[in-house]
Structures are given as structure tokens and as C-alpha cells.
PDB file of N, CA and C in Angstrom:
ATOM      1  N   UNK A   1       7.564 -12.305 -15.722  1.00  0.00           N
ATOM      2  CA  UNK A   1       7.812 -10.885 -15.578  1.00  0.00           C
ATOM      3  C   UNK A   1       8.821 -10.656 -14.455  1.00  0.00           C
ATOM      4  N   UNK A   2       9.757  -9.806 -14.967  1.00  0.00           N
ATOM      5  CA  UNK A   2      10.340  -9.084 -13.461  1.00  0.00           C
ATOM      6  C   UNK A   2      10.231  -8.679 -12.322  1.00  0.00           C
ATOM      7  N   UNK A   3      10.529  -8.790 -11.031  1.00  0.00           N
ATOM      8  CA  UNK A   3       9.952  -8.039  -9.927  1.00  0.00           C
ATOM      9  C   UNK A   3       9.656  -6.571 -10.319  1.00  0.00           C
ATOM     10  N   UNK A   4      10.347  -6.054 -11.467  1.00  0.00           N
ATOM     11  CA  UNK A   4      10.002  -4.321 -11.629  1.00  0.00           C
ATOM     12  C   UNK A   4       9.050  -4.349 -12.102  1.00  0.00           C
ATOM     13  N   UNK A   5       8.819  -5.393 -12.702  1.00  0.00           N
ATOM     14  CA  UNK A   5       7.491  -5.317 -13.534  1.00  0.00           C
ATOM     15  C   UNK A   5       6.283  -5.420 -12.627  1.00  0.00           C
ATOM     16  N   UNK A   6       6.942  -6.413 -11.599  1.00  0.00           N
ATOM     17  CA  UNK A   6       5.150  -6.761 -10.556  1.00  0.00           C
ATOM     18  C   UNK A   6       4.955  -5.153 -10.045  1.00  0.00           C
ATOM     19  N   UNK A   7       6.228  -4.827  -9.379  1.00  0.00           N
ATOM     20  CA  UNK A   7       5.584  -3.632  -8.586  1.00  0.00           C
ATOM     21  C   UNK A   7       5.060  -2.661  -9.307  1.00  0.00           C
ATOM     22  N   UNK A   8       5.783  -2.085 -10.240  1.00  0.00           N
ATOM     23  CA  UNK A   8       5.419  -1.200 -11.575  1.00  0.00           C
ATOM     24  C   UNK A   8       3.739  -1.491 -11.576  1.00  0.00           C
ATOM     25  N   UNK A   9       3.072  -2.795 -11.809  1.00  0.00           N
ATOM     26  CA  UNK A   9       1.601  -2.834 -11.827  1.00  0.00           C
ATOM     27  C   UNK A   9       0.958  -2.481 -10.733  1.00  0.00           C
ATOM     28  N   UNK A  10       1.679  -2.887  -9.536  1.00  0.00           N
ATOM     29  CA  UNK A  10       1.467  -2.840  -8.009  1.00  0.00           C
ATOM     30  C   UNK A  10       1.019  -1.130  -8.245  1.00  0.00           C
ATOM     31  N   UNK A  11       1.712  -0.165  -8.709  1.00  0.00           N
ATOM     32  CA  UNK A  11       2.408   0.898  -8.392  1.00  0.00           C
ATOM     33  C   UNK A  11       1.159   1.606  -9.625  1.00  0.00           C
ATOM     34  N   UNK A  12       0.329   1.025 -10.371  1.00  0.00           N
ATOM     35  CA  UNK A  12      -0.139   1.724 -11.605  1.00  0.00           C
ATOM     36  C   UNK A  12      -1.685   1.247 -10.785  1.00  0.00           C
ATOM     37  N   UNK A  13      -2.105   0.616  -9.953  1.00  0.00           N
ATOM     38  CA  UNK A  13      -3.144  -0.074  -9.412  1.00  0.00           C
ATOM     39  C   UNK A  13      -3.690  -0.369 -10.513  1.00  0.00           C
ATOM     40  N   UNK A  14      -3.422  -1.284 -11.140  1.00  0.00           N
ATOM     41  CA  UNK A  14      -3.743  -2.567 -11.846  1.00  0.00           C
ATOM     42  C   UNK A  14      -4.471  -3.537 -11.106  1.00  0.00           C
ATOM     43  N   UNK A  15      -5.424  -3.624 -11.303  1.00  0.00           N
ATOM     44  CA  UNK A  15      -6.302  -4.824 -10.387  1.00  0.00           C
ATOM     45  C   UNK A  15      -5.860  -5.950 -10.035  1.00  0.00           C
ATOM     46  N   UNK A  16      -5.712  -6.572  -8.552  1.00  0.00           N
ATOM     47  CA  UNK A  16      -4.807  -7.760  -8.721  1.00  0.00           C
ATOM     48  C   UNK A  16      -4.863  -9.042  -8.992  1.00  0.00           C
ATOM     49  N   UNK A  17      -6.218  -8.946  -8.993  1.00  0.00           N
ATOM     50  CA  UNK A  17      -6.695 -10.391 -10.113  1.00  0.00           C
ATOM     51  C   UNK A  17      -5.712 -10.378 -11.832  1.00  0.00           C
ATOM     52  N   UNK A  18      -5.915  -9.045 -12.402  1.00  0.00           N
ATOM     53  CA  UNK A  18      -5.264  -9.384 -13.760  1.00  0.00           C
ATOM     54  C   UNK A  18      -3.785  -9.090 -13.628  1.00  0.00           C
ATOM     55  N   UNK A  19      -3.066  -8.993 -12.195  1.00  0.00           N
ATOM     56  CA  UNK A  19      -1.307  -8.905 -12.107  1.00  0.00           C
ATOM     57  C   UNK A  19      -1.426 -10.277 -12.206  1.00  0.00           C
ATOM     58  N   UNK A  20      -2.151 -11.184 -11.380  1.00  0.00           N
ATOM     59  CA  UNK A  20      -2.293 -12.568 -10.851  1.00  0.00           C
ATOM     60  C   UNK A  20      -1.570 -13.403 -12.316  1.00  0.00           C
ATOM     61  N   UNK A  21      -2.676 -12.690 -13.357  1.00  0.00           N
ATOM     62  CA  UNK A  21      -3.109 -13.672 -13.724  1.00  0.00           C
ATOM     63  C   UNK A  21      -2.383 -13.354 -15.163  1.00  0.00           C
ATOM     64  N   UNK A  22      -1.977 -12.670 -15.299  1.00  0.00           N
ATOM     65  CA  UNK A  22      -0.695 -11.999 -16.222  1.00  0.00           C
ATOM     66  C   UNK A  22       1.194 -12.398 -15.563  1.00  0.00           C
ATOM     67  N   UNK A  23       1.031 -13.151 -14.524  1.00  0.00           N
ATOM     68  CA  UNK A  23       2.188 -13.914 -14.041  1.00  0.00           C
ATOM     69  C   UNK A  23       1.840 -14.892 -13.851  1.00  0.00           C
ATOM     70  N   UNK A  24       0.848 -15.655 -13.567  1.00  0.00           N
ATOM     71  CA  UNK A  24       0.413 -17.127 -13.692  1.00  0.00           C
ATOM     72  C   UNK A  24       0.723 -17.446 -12.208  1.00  0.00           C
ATOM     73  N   UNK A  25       0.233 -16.521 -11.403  1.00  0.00           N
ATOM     74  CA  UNK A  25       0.529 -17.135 -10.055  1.00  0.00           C
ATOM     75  C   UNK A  25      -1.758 -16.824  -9.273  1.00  0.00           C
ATOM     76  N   UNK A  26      -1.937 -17.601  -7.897  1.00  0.00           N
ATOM     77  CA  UNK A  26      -3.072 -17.104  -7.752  1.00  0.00           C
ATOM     78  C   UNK A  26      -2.631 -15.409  -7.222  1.00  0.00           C
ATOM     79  N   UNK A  27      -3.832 -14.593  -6.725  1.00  0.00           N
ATOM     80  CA  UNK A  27      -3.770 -13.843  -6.093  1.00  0.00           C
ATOM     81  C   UNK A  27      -2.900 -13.280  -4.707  1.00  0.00           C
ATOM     82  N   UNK A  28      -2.918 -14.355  -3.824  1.00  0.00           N
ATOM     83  CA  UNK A  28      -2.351 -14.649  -2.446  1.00  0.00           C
ATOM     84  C   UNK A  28      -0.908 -14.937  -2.937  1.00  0.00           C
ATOM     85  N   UNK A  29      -0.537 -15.531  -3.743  1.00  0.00           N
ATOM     86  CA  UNK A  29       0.561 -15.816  -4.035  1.00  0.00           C
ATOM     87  C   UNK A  29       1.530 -14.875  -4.608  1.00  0.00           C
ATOM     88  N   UNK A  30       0.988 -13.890  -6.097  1.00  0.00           N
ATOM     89  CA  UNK A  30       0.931 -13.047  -6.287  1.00  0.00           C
ATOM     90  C   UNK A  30       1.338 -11.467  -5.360  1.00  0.00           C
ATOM     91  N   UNK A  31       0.374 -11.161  -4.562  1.00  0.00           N
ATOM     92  CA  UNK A  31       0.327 -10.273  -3.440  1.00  0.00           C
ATOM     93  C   UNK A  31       1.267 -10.494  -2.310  1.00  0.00           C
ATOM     94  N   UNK A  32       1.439 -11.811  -1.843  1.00  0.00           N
ATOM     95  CA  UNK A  32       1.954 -12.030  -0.333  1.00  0.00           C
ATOM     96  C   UNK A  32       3.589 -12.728  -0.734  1.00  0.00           C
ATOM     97  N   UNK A  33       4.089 -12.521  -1.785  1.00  0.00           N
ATOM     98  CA  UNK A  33       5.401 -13.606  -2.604  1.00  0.00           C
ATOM     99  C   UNK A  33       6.217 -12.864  -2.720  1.00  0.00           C
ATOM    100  N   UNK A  34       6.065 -12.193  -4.238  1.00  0.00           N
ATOM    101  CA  UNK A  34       6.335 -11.627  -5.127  1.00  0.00           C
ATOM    102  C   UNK A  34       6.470 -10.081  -5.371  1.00  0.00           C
ATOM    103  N   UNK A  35       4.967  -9.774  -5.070  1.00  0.00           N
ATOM    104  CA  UNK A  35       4.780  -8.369  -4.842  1.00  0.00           C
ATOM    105  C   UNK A  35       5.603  -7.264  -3.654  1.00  0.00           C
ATOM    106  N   UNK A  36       6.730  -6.872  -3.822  1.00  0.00           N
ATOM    107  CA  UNK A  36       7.108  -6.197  -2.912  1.00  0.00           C
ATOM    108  C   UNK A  36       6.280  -4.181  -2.993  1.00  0.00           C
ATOM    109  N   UNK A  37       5.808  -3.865  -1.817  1.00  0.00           N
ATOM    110  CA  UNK A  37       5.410  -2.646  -1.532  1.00  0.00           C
ATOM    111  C   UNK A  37       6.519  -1.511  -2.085  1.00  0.00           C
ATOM    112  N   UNK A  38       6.266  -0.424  -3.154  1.00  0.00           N
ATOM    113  CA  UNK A  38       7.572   0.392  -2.519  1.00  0.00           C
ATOM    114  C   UNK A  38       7.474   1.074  -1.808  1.00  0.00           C
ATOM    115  N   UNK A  39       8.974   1.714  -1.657  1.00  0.00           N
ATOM    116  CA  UNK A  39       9.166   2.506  -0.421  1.00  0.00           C
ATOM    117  C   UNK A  39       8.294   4.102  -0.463  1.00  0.00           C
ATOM    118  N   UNK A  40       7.689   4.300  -1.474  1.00  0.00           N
ATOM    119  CA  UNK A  40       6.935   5.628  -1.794  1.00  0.00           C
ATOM    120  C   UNK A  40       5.776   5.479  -1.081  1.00  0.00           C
ATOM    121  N   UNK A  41       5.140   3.924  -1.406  1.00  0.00           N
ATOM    122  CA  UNK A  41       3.653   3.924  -0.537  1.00  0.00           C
ATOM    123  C   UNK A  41       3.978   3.242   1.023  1.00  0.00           C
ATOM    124  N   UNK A  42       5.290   3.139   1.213  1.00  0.00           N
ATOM    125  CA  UNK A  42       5.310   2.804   2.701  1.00  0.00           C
ATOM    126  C   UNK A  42       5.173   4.034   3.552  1.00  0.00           C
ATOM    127  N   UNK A  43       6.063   5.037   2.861  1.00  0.00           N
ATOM    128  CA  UNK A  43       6.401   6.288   3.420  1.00  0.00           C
ATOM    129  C   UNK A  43       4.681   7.002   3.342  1.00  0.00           C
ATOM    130  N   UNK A  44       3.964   7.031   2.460  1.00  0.00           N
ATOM    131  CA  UNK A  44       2.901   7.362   2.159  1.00  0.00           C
ATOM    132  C   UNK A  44       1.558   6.878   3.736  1.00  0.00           C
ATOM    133  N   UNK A  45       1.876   5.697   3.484  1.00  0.00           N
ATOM    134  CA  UNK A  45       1.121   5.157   4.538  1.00  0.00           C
ATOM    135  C   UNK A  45       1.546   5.396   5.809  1.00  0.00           C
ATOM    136  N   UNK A  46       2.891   5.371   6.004  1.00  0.00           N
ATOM    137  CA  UNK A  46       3.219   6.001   7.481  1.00  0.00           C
ATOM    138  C   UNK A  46       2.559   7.319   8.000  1.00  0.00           C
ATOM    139  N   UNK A  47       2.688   8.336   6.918  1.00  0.00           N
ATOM    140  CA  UNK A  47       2.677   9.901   6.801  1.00  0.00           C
ATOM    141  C   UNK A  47       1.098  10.287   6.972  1.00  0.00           C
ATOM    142  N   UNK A  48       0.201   9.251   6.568  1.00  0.00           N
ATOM    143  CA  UNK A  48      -0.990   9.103   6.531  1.00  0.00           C
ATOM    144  C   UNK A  48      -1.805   8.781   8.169  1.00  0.00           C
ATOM    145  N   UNK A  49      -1.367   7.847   8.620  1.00  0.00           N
ATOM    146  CA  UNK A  49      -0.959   7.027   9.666  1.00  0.00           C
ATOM    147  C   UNK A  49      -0.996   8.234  10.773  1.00  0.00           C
ATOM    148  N   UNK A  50       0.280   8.976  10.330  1.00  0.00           N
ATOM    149  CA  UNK A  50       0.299   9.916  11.748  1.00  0.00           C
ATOM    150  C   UNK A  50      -0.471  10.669  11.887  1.00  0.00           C
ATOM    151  N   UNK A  51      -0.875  11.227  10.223  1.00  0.00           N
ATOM    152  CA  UNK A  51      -1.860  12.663  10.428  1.00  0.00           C
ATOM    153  C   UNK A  51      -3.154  12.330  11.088  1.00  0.00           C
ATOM    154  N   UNK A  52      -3.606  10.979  10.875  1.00  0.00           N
ATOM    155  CA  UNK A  52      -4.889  10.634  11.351  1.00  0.00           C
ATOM    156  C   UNK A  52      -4.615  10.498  13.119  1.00  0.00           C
ATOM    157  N   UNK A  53      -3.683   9.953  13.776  1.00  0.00           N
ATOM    158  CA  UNK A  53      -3.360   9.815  14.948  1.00  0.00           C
ATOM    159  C   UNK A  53      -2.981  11.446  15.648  1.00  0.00           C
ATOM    160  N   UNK A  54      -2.437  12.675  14.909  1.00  0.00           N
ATOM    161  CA  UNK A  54      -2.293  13.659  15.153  1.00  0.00           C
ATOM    162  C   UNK A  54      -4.078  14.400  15.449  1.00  0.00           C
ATOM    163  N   UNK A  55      -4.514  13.835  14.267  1.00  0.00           N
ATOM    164  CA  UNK A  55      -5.935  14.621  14.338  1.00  0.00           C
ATOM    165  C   UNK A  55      -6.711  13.691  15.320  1.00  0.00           C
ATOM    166  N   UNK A  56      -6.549  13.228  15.705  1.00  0.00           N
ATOM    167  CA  UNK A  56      -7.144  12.316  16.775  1.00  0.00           C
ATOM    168  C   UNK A  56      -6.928  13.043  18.224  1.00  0.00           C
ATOM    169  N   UNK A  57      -5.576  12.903  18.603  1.00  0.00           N
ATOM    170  CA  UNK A  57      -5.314  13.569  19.605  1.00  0.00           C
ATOM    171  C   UNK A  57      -5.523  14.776  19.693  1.00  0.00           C
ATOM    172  N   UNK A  58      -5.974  15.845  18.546  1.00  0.00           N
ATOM    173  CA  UNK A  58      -5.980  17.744  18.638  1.00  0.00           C
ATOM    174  C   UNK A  58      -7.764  17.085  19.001  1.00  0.00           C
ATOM    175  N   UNK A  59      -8.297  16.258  18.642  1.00  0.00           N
ATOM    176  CA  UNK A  59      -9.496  16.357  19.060  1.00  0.00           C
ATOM    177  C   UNK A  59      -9.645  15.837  20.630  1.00  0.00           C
ATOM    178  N   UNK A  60      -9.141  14.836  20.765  1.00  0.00           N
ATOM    179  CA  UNK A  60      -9.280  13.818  22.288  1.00  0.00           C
ATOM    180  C   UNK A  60      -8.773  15.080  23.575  1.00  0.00           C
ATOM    181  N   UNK A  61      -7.669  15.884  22.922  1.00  0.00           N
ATOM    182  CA  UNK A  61      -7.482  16.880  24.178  1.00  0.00           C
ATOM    183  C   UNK A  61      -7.552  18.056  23.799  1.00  0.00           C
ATOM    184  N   UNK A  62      -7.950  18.690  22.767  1.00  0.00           N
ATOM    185  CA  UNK A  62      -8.641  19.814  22.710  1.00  0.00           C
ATOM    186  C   UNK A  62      -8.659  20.533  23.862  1.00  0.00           C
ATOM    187  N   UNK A  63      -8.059  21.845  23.894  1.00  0.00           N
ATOM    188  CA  UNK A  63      -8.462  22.826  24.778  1.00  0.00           C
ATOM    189  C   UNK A  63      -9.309  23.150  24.912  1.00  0.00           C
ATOM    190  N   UNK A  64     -10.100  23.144  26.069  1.00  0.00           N
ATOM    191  CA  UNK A  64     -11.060  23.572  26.758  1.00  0.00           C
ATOM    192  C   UNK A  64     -11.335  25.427  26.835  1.00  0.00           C
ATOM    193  N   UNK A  65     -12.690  25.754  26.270  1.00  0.00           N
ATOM    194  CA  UNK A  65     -12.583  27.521  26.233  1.00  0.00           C
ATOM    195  C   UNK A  65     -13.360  27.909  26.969  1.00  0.00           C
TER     196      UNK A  65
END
């Protein structure tokens, strides 16, 4: 299969035992090789990332009433 193809499954959350095993590679190999992240769930995870670190800090210094 194509790299468009791995991520495309990557990207449909396809379980990664059956990406594995529908390219004939193990799991680790599969995931940590081949599989590139896209840039939608990087940006995703960043954006995620901050809001939790934003809501962290409106709580940690919270104004005092």
C-alpha cells in the first residue's frame, strides 16, 4: 500500500493491529516507520494541548473575590 493509503487508515481510525496486518508489517513497525501523523491531527493535538494548559492556569490563578 501507499503511504496515502497508511495514513488515510491512520486518519479513518482503523485499528492498528488490522493497518499492521493489511501491510504485512508488525504493529511497532507499522506505527513508528511508515505511519506518518497528519498535519490536521498535529495541529489538533497542539490546539488541544493549549486549551487544557490555558484551563489549568484560569484555575491555578484564579482571581481571588
Amino acid at each position: 500500500m501507499s503511504p496515502t493509503a497508511k495514513v488515510g487508515l491512520k486518519e479513518l481510525d482503523v485499528d492498528p493491529h488490522v493497518r499492521a496486518e493489511q501491510m504485512g508489517h508488525t504493529v511497532d513497525v507499522n506505527e513508528n516507520v511508515y505511519t506518518i501523523t497528519s498535519l490536521k491531527r498535529r495541529k489538533d493535538a497542539v490546539n488541544a494541548l493549549e486549551k487544557a494548559i490555558g484551563a489549568y492556569w484560569t484555575l491555578l490563578f484564579r482571581p481571588s473575590s
